[in-house]
C-alpha atoms as a PDB file:
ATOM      1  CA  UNK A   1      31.447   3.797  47.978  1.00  0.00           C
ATOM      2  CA  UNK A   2      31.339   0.169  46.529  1.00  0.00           C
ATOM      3  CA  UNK A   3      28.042  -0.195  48.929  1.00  0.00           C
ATOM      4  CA  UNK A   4      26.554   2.460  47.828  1.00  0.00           C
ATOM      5  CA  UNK A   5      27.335   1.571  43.982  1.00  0.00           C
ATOM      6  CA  UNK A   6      26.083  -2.248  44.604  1.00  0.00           C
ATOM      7  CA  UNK A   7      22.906  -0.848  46.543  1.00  0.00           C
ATOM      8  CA  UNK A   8      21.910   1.489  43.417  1.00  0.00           C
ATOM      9  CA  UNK A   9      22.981  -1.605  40.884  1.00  0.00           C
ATOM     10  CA  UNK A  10      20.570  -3.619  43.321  1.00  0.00           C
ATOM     11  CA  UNK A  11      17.470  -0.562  42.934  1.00  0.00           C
ATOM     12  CA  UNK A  12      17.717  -0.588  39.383  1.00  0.00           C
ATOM     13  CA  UNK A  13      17.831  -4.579  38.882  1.00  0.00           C
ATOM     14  CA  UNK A  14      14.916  -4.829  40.810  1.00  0.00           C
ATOM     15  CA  UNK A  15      13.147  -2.019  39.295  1.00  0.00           C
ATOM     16  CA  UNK A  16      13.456  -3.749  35.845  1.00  0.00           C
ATOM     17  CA  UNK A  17      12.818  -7.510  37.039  1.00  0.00           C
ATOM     18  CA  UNK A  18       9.127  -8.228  37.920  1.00  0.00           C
ATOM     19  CA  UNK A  19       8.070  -8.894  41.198  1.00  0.00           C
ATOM     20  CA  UNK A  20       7.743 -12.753  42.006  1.00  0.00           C
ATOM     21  CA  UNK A  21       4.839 -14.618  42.196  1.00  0.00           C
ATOM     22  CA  UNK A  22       3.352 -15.146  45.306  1.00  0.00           C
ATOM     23  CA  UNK A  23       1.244 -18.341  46.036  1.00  0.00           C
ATOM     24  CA  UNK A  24      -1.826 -18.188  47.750  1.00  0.00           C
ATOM     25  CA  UNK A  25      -2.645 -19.720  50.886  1.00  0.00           C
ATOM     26  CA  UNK A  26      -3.596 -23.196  50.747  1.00  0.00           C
ATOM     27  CA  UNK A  27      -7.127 -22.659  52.141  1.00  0.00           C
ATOM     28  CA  UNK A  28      -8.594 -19.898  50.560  1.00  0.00           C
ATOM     29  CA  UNK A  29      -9.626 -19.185  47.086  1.00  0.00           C
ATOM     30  CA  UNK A  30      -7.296 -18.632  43.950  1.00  0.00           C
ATOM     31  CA  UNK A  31      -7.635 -15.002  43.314  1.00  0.00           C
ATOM     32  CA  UNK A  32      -7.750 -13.728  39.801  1.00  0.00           C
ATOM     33  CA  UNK A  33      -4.736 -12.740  39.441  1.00  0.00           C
ATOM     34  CA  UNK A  34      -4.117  -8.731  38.371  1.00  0.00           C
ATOM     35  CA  UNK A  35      -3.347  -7.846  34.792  1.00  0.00           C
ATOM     36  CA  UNK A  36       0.226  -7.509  34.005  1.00  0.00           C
ATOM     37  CA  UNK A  37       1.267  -3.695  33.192  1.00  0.00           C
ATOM     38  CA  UNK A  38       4.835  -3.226  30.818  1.00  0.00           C
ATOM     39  CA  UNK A  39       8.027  -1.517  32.606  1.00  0.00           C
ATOM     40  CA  UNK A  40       7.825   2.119  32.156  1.00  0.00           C
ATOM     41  CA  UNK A  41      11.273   2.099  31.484  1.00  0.00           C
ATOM     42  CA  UNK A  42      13.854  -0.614  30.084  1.00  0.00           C
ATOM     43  CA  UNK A  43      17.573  -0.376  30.525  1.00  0.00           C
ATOM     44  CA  UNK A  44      20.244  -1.726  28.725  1.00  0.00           C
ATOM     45  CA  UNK A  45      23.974  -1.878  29.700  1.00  0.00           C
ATOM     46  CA  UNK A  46      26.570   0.505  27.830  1.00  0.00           C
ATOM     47  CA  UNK A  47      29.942   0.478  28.611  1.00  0.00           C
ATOM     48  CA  UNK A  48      29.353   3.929  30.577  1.00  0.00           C
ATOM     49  CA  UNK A  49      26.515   3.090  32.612  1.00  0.00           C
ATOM     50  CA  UNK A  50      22.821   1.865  31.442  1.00  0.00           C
ATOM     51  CA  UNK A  51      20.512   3.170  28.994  1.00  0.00           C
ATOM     52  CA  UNK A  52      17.320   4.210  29.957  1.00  0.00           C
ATOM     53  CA  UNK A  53      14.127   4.430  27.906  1.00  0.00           C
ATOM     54  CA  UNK A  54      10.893   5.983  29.073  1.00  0.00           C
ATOM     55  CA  UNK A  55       8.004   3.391  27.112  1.00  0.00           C
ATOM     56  CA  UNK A  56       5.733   5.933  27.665  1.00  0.00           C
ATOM     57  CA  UNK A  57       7.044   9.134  26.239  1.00  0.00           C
ATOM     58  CA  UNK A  58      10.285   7.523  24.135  1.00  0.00           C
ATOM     59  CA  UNK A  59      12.539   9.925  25.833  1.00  0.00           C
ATOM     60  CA  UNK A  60      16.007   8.190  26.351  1.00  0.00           C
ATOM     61  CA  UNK A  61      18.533   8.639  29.180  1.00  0.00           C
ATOM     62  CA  UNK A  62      22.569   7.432  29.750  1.00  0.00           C
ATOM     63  CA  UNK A  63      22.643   6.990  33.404  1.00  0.00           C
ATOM     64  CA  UNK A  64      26.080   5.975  35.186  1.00  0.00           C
ATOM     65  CA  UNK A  65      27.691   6.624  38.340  1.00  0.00           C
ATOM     66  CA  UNK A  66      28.782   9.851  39.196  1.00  0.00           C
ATOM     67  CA  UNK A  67      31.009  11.103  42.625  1.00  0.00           C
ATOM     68  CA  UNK A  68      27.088  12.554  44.033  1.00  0.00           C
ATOM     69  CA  UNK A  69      25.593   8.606  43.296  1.00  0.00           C
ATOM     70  CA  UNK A  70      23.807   7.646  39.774  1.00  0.00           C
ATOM     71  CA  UNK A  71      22.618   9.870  37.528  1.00  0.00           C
ATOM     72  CA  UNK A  72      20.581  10.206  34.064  1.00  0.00           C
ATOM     73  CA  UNK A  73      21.361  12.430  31.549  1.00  0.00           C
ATOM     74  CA  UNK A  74      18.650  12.764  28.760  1.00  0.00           C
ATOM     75  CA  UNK A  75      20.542  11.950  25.750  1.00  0.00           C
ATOM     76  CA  UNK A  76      20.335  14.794  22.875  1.00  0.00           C
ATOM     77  CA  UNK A  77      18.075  14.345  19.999  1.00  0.00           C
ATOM     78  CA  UNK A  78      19.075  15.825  16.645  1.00  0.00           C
ATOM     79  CA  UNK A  79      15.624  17.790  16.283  1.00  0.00           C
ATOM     80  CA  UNK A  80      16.617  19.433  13.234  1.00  0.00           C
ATOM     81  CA  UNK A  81      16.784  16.271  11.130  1.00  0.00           C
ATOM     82  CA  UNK A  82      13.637  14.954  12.940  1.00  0.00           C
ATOM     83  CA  UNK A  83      11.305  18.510  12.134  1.00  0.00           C
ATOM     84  CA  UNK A  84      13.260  17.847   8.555  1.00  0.00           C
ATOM     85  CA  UNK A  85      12.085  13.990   7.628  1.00  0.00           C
ATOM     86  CA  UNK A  86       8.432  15.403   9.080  1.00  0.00           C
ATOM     87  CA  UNK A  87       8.124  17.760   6.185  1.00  0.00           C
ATOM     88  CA  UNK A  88       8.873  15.613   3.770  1.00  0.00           C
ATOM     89  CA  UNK A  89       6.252  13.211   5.198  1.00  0.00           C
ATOM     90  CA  UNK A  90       3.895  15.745   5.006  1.00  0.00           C
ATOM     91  CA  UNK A  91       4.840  16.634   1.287  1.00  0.00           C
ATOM     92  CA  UNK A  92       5.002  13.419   0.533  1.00  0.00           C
ATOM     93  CA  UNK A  93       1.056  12.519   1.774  1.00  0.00           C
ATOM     94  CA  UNK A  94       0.295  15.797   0.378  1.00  0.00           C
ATOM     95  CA  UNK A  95       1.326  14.735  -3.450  1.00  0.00           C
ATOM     96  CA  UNK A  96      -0.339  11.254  -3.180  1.00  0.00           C
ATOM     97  CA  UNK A  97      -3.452  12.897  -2.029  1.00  0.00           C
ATOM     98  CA  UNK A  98      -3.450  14.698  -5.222  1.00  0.00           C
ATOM     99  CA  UNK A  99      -2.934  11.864  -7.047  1.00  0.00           C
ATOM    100  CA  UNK A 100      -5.447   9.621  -5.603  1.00  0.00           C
ATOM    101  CA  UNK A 101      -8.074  12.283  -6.082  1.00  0.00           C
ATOM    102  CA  UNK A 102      -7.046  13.343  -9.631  1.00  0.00           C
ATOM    103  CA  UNK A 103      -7.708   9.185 -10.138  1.00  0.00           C
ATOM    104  CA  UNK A 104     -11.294   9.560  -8.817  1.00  0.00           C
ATOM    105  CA  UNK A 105     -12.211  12.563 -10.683  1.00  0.00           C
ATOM    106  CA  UNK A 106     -13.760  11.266 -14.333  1.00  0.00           C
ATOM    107  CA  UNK A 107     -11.793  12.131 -17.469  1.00  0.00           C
ATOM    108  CA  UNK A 108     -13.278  15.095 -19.555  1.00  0.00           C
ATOM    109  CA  UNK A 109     -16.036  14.070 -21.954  1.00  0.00           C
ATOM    110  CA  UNK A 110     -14.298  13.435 -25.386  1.00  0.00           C
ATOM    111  CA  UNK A 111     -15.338  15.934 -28.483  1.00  0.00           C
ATOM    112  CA  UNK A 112     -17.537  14.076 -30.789  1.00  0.00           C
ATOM    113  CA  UNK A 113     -15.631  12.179 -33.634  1.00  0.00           C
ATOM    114  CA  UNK A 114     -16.688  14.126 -37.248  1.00  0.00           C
ATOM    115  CA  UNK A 115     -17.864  11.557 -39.046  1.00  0.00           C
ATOM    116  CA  UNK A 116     -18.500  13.388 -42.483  1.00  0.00           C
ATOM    117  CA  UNK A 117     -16.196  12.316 -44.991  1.00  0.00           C
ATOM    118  CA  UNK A 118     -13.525  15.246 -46.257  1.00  0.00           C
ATOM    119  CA  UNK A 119     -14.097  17.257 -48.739  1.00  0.00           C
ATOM    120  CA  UNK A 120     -10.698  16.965 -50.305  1.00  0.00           C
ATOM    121  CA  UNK A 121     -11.346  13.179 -50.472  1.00  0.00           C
ATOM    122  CA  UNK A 122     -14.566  13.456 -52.281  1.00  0.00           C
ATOM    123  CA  UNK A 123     -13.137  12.258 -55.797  1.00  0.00           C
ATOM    124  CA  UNK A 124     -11.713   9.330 -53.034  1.00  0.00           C
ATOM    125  CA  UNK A 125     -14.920   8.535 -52.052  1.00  0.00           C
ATOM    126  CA  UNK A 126     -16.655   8.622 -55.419  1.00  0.00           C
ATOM    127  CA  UNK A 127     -13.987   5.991 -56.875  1.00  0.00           C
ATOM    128  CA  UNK A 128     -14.772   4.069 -53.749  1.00  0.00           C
ATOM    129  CA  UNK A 129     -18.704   3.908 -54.149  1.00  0.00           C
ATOM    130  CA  UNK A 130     -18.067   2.889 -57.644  1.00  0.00           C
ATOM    131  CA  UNK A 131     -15.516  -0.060 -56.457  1.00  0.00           C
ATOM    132  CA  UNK A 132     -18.639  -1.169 -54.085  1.00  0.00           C
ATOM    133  CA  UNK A 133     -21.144  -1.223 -56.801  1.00  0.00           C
ATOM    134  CA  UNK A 134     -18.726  -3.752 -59.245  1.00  0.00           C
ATOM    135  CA  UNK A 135     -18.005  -5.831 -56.230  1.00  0.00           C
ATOM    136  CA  UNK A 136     -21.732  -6.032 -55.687  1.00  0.00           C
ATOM    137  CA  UNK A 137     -22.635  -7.105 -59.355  1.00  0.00           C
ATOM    138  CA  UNK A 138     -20.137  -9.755 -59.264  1.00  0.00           C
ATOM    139  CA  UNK A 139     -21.694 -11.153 -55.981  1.00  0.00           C
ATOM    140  CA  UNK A 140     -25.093 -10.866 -57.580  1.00  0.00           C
ATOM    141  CA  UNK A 141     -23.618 -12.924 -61.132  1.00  0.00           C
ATOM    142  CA  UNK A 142     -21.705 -15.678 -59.158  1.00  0.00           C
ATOM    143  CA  UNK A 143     -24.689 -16.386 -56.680  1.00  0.00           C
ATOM    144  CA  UNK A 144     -26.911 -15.937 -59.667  1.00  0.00           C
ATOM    145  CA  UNK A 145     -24.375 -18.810 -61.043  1.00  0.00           C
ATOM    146  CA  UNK A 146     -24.510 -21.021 -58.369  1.00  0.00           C
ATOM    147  CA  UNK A 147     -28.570 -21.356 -58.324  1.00  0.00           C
ATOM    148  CA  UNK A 148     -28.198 -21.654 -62.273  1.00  0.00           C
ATOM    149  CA  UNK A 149     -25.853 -24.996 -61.295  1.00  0.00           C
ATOM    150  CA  UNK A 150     -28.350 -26.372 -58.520  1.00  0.00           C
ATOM    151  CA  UNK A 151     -31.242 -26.240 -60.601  1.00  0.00           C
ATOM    152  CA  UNK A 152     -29.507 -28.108 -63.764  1.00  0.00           C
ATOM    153  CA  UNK A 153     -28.182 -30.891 -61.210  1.00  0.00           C
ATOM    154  CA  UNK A 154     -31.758 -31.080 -59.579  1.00  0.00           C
ATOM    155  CA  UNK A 155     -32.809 -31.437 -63.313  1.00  0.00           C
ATOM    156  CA  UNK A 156     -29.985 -34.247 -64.321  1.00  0.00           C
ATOM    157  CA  UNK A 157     -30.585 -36.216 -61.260  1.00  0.00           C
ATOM    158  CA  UNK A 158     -34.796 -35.980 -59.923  1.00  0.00           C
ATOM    159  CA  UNK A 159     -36.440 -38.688 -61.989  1.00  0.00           C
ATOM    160  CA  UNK A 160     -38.961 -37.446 -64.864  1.00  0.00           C
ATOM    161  CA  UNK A 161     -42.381 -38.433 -64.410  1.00  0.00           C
END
């Protein structure tokens, strides 16, 4: 039994370690040499036995020694959970797809502003047109004013002739 378990220990090392290199032939040619391909499966000791995993489909096995030789059982996934996180993905992508294209749309065109003054305010508006036209006058008297002081210190100050 003990040959048997140290021949299968020996198969599955050897399985997992690469093959070594070989060296050509001193005369002929270095040949290129042939791309290197991954393990399709990796195995990892547990205290029961090894841990298998397939690379290429992601399926995962416990394999240990049994009274037949080794076996591998696939290990159970917990597919409920799985099919459960994939719909919220798919909710998920759903909602920000929504979003994104509710950002790309353009906003509704905006109403345009009335710009007529109220009606209620029109006594307002009157008091404020009158306001205006005394701020106006006193613009026009103080400019009026200052060219009144320019001339006179032109006057006081050119020569006379």
């Amino acid at each position: 039994m003990r040959k048997i378990s140290l021949a299968v220990m020996l198969l599955l090392a050897s399985a997992v370690l690469p093959a070594g290199a070989q060296t050509p032939a001193e005369n002929a040619a270095p040949a290129a040499s042939p791309p290197q391909t991954a393990a399709r499966y990796s195995f990892n000791a547990v205290n029961d036995g090894f841990l298998r995993l397939d690379t290429v489909s992601g399926q995962v096995s416990l394999c240990n020694q049994t009274s037949a030789g080794w076996a591998c059982q696939a290990v159970p996934e917990d597919r409920a959970a799985l099919e459960k996180e994939i719909a919220r993905l798919q909710d998920e992508v759903a909602s920000l797809k929504t979003q994104v294209t509710a950002m790309r749309e353009p906003e509704p065109p905006r109403p345009p502003a009335d710009l007529s003054p109220p009606s209620a305010d029109s006594e307002r508006a009157a008091e404020l047109r009158a306001d205006l036209s005394r701020a106006k006058a006193a613009v026009q008297s103080a400019w009026q004013r200052v060219v009144e002081m320019i001339k006179g210190i032109q006057k006081d100050v050119m020569p006379k002739g």
